[in-house]
Protein backbone atom coordinates (compact mmCIF):
# COMPACT_ATOMS: atom_id res chain seq x y z
CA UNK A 1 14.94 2.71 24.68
CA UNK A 2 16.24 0.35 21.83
CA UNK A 3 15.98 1.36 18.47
CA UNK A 4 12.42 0.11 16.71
CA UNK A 5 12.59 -2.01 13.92
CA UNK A 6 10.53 -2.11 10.28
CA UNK A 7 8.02 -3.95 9.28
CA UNK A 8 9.91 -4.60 5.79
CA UNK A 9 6.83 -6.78 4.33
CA UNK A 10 5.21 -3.69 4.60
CA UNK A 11 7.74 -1.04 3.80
CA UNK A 12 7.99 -2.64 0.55
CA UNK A 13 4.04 -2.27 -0.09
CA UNK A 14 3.78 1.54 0.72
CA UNK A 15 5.47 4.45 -0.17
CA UNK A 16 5.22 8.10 1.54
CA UNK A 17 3.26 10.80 -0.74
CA UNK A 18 4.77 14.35 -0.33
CA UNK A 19 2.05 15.12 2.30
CA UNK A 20 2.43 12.34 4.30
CA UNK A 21 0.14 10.05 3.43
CA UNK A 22 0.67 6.35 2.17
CA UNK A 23 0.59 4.94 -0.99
CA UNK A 24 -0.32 1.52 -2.02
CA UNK A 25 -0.83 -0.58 -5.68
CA UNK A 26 -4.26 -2.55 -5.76
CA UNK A 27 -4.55 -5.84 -5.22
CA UNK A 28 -6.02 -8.31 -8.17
CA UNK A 29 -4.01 -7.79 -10.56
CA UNK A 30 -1.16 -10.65 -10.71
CA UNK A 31 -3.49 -13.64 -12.07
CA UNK A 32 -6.81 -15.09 -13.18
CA UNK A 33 -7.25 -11.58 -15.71
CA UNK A 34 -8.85 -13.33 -18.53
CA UNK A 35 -12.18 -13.47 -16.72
CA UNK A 36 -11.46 -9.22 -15.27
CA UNK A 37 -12.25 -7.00 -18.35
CA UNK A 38 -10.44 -4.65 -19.67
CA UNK A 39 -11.56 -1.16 -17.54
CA UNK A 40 -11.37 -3.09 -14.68
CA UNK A 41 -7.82 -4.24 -15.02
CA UNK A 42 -6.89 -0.58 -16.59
CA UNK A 43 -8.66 0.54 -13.25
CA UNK A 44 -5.62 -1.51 -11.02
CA UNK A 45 -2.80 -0.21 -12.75
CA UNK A 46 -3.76 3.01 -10.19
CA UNK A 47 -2.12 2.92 -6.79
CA UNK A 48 -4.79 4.34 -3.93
CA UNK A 49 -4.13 6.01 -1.12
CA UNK A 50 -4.21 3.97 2.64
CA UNK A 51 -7.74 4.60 4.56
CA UNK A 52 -7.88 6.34 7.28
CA UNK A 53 -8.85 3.61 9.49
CA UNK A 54 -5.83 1.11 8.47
CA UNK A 55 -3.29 4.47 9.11
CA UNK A 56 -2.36 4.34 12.78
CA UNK A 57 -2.27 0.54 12.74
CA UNK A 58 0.52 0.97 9.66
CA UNK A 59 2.10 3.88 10.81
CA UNK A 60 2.79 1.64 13.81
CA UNK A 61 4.88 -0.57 11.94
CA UNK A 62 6.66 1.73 10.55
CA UNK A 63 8.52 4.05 12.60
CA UNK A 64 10.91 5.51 10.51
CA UNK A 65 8.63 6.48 7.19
């Protein structure tokens, strides 16, 4: 069985919590932010934590996390 590789464009986007569960920033917040106002930009800064329903497909691409 060869080795399986990364999905680095992902890797990159998600990091492992100490339980096991992934990690990701929010998206809409690199342009366009005069329009957003102010608690909703503060609100992006968060990261969130992967849904349950996107998990096995991105666990899937990445084997070794």
């Amino acid at each position: 069985m060869p080795k399986l590789k990364t999905r680095k464009a992902v890797a990159k986007r998600v990091s492992v919590t100490g339980t096991g569960k992934l990690k990701k920033t929010k998206a809409n917040k690199q342009h366009i932010l005069t329009k957003k106002s102010p608690k909703r930009k503060r609100n992006l800064r968060k990261s969130n934590i992967v849904d349950s329903t996107n998990l096995k497909q991105l666990k899937k691409t990445l084997p070794y996390i």
